[in-house]
PDB file of N, CA and C in Angstrom:
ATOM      1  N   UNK A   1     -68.318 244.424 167.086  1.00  0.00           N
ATOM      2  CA  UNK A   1     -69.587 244.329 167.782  1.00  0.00           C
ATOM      3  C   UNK A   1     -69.984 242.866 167.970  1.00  0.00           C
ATOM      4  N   UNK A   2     -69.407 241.708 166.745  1.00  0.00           N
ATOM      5  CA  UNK A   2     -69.910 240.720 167.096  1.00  0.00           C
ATOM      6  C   UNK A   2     -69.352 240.007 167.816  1.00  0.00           C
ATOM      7  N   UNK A   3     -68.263 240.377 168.188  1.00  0.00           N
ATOM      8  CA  UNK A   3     -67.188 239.298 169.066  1.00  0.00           C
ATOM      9  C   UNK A   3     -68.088 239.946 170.298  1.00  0.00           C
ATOM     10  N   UNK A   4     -68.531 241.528 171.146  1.00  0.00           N
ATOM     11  CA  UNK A   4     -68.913 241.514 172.110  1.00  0.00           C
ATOM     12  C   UNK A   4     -69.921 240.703 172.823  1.00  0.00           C
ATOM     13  N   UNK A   5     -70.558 240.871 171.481  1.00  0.00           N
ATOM     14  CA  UNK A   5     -72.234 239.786 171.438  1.00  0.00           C
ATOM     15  C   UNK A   5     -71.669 238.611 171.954  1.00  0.00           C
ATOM     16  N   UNK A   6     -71.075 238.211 170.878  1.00  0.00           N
ATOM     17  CA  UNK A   6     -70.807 236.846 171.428  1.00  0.00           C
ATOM     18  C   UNK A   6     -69.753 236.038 173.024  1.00  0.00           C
ATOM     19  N   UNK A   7     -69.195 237.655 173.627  1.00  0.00           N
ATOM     20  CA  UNK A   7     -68.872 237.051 174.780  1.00  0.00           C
ATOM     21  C   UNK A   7     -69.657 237.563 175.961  1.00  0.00           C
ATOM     22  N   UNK A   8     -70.251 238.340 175.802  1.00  0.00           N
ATOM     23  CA  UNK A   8     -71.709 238.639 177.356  1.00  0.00           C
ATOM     24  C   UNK A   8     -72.520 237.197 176.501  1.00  0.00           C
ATOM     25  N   UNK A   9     -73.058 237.011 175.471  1.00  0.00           N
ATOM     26  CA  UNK A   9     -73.816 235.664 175.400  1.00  0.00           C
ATOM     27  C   UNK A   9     -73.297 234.175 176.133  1.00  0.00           C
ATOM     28  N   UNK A  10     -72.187 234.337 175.916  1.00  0.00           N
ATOM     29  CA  UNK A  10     -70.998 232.714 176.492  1.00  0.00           C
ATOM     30  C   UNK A  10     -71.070 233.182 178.038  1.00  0.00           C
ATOM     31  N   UNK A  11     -71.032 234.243 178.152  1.00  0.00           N
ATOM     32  CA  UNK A  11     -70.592 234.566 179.604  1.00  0.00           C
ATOM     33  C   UNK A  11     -72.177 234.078 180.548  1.00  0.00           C
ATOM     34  N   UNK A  12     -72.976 234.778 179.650  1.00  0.00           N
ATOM     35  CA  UNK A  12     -74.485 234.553 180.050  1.00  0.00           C
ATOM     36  C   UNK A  12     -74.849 232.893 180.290  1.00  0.00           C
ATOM     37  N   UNK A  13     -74.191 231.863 179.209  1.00  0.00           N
ATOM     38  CA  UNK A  13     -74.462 230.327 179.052  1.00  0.00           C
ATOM     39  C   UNK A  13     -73.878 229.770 180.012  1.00  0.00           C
ATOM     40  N   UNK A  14     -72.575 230.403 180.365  1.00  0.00           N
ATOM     41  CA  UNK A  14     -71.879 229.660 181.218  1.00  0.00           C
ATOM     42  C   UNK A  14     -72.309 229.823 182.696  1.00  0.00           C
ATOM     43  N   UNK A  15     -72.589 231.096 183.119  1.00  0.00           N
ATOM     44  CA  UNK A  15     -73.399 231.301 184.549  1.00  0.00           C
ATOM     45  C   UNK A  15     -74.420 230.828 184.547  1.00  0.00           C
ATOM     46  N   UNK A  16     -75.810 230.380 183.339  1.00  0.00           N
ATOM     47  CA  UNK A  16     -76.889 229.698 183.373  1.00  0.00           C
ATOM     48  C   UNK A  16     -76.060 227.629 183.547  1.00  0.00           C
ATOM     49  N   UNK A  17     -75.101 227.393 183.037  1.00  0.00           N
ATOM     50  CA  UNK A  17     -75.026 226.097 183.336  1.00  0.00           C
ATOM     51  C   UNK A  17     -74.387 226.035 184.589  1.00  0.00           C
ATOM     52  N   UNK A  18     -73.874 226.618 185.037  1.00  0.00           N
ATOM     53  CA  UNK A  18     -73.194 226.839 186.467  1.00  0.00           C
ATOM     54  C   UNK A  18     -74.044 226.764 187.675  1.00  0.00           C
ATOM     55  N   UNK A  19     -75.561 227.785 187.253  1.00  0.00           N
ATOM     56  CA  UNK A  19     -76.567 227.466 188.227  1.00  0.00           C
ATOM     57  C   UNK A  19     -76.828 226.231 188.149  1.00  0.00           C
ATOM     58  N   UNK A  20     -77.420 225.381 187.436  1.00  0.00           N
ATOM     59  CA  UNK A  20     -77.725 224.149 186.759  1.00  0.00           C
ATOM     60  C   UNK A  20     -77.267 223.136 187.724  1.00  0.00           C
ATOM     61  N   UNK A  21     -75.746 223.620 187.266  1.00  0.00           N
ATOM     62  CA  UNK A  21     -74.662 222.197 188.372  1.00  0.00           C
ATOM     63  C   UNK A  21     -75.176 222.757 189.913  1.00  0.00           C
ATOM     64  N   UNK A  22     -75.753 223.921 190.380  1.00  0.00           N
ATOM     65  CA  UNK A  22     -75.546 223.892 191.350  1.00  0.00           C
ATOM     66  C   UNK A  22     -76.736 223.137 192.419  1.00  0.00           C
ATOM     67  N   UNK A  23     -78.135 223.192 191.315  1.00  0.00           N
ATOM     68  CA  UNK A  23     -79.208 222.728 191.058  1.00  0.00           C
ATOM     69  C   UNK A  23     -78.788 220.781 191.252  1.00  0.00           C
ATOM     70  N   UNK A  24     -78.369 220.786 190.400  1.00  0.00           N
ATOM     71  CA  UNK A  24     -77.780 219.458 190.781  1.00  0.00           C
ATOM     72  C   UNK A  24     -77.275 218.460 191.903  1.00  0.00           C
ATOM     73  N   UNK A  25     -76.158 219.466 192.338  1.00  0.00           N
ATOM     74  CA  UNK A  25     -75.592 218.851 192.986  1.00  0.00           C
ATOM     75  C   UNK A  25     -76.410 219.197 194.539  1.00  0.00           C
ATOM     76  N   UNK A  26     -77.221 219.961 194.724  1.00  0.00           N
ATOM     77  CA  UNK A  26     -78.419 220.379 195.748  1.00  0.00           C
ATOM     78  C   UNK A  26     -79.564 218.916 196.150  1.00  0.00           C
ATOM     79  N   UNK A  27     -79.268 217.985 194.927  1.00  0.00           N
ATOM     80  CA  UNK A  27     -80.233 217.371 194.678  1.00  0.00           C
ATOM     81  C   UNK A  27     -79.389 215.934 195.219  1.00  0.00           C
ATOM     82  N   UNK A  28     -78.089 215.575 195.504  1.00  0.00           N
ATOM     83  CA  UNK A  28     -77.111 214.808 195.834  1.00  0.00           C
ATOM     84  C   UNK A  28     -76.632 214.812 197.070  1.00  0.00           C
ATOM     85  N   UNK A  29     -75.954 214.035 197.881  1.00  0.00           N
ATOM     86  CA  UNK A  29     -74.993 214.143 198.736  1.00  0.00           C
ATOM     87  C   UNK A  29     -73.547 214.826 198.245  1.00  0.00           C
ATOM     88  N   UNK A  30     -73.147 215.501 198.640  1.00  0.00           N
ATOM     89  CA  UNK A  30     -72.225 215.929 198.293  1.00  0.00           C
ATOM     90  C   UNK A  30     -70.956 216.489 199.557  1.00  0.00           C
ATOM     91  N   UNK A  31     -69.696 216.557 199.454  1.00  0.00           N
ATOM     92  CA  UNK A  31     -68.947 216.532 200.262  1.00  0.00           C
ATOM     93  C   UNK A  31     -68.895 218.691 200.500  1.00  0.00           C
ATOM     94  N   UNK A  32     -69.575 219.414 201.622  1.00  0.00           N
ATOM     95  CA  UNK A  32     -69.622 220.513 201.189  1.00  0.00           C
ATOM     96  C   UNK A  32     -68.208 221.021 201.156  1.00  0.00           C
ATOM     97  N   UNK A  33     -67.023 220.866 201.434  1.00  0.00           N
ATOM     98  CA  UNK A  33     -65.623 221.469 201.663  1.00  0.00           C
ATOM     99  C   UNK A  33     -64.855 220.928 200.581  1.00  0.00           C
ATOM    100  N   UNK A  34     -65.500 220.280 199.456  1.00  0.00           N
ATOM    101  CA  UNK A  34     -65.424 219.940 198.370  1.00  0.00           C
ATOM    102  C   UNK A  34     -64.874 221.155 197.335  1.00  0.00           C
ATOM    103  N   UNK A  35     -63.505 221.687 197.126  1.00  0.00           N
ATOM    104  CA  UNK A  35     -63.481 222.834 195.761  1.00  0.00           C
ATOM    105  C   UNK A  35     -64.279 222.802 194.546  1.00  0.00           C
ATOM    106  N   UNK A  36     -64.363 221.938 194.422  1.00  0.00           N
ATOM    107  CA  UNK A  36     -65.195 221.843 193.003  1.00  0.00           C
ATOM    108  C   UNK A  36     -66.482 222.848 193.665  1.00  0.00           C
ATOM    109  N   UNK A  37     -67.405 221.947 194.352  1.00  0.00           N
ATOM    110  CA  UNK A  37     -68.099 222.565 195.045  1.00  0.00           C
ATOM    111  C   UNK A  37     -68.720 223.747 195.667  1.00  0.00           C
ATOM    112  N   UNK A  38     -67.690 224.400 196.134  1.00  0.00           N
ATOM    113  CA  UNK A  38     -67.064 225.806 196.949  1.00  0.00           C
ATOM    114  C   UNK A  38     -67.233 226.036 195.857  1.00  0.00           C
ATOM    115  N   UNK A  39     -66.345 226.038 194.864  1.00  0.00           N
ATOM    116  CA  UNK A  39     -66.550 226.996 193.628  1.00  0.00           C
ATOM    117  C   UNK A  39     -67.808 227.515 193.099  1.00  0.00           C
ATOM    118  N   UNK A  40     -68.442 226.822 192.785  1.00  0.00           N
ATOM    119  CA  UNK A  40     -70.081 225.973 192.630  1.00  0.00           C
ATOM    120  C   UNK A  40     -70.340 227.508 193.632  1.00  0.00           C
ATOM    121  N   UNK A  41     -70.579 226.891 194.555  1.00  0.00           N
ATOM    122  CA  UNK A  41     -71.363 227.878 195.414  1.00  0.00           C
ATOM    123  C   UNK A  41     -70.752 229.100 195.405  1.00  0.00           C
ATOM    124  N   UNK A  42     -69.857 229.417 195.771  1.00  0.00           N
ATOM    125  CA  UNK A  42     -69.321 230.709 195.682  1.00  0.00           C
ATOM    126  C   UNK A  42     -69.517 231.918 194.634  1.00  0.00           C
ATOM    127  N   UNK A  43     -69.410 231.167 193.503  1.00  0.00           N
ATOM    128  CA  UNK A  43     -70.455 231.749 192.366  1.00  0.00           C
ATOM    129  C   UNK A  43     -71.522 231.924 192.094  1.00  0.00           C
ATOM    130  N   UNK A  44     -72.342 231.248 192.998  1.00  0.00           N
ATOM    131  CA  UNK A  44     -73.918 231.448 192.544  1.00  0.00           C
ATOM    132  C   UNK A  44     -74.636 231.834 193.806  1.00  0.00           C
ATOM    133  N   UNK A  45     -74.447 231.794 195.025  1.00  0.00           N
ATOM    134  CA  UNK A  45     -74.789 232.107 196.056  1.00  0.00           C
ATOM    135  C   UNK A  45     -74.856 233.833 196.461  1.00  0.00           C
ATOM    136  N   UNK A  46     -74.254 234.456 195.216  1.00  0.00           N
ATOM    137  CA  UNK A  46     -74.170 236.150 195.967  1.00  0.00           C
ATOM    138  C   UNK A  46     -75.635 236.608 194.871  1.00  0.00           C
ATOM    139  N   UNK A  47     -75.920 235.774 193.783  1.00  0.00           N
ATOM    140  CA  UNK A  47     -76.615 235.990 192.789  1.00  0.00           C
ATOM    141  C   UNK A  47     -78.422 235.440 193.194  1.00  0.00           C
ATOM    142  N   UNK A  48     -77.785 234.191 194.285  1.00  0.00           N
ATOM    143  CA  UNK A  48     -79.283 233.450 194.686  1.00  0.00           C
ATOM    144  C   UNK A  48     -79.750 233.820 195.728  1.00  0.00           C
ATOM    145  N   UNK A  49     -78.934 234.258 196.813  1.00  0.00           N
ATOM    146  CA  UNK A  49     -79.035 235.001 197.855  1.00  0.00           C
ATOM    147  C   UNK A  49     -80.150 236.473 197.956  1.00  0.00           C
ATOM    148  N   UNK A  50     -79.875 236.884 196.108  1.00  0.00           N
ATOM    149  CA  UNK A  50     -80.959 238.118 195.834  1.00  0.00           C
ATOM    150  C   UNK A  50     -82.464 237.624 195.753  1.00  0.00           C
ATOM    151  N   UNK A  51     -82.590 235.995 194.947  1.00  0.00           N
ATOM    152  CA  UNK A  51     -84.188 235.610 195.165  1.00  0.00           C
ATOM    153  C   UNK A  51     -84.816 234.976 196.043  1.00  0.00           C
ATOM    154  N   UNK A  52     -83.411 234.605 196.890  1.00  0.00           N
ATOM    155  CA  UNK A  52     -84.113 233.651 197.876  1.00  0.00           C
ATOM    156  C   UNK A  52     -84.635 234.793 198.894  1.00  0.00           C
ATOM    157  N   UNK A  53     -84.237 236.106 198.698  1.00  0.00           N
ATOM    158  CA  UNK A  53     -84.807 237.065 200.037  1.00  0.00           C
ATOM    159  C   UNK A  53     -85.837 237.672 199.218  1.00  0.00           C
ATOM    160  N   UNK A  54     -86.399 237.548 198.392  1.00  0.00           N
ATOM    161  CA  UNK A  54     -87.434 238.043 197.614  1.00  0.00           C
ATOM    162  C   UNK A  54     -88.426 236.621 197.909  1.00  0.00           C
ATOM    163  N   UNK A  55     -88.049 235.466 197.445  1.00  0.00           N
ATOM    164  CA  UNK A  55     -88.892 233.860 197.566  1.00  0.00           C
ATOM    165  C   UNK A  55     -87.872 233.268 198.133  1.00  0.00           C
ATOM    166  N   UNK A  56     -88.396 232.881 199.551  1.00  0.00           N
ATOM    167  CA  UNK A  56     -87.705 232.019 200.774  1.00  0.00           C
ATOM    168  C   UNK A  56     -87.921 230.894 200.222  1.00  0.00           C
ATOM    169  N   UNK A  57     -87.239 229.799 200.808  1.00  0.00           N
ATOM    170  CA  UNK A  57     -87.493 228.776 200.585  1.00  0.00           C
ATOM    171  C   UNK A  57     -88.977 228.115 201.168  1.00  0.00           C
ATOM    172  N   UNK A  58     -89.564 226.989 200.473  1.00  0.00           N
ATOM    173  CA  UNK A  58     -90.750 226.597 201.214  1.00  0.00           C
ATOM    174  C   UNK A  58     -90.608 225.055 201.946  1.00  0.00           C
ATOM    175  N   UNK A  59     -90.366 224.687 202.944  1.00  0.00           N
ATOM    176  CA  UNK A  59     -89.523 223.813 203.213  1.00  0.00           C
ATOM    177  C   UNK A  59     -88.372 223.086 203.069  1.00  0.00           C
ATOM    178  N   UNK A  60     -87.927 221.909 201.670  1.00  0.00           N
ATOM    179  CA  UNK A  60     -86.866 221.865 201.428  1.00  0.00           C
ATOM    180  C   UNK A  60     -87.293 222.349 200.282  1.00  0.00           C
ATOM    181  N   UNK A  61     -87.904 222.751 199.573  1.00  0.00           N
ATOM    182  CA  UNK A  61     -87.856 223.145 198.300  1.00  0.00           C
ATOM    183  C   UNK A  61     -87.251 224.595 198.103  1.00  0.00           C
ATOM    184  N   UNK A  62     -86.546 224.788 196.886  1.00  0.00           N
ATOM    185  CA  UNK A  62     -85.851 226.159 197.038  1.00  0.00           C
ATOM    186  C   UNK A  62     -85.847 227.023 195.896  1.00  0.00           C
ATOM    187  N   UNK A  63     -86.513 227.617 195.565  1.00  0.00           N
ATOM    188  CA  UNK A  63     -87.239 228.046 194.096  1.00  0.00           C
ATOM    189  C   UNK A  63     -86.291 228.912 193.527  1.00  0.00           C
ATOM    190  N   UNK A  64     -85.621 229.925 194.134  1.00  0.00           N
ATOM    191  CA  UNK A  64     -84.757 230.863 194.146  1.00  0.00           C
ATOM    192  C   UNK A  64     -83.732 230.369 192.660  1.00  0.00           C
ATOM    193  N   UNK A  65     -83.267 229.273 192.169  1.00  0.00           N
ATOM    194  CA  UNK A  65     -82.448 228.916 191.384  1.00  0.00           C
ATOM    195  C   UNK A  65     -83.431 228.815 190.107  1.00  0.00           C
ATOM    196  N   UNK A  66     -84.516 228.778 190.437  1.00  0.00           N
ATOM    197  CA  UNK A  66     -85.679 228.561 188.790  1.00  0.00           C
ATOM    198  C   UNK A  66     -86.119 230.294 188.357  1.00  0.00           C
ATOM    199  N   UNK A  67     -86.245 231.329 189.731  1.00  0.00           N
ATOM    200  CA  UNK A  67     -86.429 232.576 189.435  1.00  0.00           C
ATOM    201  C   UNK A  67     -85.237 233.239 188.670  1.00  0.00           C
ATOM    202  N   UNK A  68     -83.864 232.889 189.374  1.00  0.00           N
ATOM    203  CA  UNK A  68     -82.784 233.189 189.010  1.00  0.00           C
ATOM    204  C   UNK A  68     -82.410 232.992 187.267  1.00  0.00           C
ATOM    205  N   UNK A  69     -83.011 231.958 187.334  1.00  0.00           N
ATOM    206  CA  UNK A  69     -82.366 231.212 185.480  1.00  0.00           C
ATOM    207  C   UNK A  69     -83.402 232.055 184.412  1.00  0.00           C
ATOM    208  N   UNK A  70     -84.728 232.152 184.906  1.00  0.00           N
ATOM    209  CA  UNK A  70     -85.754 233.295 184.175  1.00  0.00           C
ATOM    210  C   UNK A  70     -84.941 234.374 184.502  1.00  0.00           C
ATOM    211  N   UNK A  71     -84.606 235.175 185.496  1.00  0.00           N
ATOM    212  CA  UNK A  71     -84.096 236.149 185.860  1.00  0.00           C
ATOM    213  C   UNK A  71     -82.915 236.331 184.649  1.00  0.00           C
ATOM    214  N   UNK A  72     -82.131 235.443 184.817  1.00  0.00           N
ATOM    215  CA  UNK A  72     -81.081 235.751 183.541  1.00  0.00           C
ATOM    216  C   UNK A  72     -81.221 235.736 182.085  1.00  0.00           C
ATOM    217  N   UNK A  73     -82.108 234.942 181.835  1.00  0.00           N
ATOM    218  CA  UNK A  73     -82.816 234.826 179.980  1.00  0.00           C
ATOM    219  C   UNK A  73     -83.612 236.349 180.080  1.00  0.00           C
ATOM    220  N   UNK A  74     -83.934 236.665 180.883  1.00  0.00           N
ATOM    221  CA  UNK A  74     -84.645 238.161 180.893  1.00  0.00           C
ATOM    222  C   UNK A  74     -83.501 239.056 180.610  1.00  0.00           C
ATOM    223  N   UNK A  75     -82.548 238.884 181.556  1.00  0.00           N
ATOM    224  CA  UNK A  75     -81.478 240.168 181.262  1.00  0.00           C
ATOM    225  C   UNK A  75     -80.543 240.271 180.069  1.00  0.00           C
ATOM    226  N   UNK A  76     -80.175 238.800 179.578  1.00  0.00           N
ATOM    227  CA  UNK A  76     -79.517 238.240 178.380  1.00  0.00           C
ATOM    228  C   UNK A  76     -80.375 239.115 177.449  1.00  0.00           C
ATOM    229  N   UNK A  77     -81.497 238.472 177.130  1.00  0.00           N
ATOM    230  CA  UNK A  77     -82.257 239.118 176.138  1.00  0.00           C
ATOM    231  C   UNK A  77     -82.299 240.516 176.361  1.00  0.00           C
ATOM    232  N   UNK A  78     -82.684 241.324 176.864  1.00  0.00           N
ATOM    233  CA  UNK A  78     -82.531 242.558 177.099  1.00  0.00           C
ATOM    234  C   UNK A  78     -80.913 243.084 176.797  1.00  0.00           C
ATOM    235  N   UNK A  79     -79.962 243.338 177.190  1.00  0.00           N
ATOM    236  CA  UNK A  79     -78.925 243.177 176.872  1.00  0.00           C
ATOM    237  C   UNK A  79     -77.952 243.011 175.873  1.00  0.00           C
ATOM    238  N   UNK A  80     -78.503 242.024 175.180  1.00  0.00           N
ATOM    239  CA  UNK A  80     -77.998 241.230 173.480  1.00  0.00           C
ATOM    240  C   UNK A  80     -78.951 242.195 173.216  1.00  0.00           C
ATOM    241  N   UNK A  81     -80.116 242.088 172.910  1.00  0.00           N
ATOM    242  CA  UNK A  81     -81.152 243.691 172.257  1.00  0.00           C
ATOM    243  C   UNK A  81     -80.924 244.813 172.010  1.00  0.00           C
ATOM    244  N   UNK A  82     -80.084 244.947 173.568  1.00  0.00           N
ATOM    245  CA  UNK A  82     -79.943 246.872 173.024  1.00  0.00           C
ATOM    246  C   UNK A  82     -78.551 246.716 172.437  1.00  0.00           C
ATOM    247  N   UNK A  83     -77.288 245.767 172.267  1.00  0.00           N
ATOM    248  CA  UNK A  83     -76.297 246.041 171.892  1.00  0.00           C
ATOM    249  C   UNK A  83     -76.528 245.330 170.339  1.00  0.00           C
ATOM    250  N   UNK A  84     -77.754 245.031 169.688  1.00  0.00           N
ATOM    251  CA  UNK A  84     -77.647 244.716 168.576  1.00  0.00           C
ATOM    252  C   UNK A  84     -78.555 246.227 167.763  1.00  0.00           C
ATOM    253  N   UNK A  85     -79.004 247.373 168.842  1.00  0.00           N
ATOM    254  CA  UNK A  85     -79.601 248.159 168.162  1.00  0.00           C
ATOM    255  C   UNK A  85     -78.418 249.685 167.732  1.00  0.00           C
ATOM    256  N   UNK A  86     -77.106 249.390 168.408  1.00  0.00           N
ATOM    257  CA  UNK A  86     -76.347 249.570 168.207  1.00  0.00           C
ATOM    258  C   UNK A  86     -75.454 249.566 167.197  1.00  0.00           C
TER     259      UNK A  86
END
């Protein structure tokens, strides 16, 4: 049980720092045909795509990645919860 815990938790850290970089590099020039990049987006874009059509963007500002990261400490916690009542 604790090895499960502990890989939906890593799995959970690693998609929260992943948004992060993507947060980041949003905030940069960046080369978009860039793999690193692509990667970057490709991963987080099917996930941000759900808040940004719930909260559009408001000019350049793009909130969707701050709902998203609450969005996931919500489900983490929930999640790790019921598999520790287990």
């Amino acid at each position: 049980m604790n090895l499960l815990f502990d890989v939906i938790n890593i799995a959970f850290q690693v998609y929260i720092y992943i948004i992060f970089a993507r947060i980041i590099l949003s905030w940069i020039r960046h080369d978009p045909y860039n793999p690193v990049f692509r990667f970057i987006y490709d991963l987080t874009e099917p996930f941000l795509s759900i808040f940004r059509r719930i909260i559009p963007p408001l000019g350049m500002i793009d909130l969707s990645p701050i709902v998203a990261l609450i969005a996931l400490h919500v489900l983490r916690w929930v999640i790790l919860s019921l598999l520790l009542r287990i």
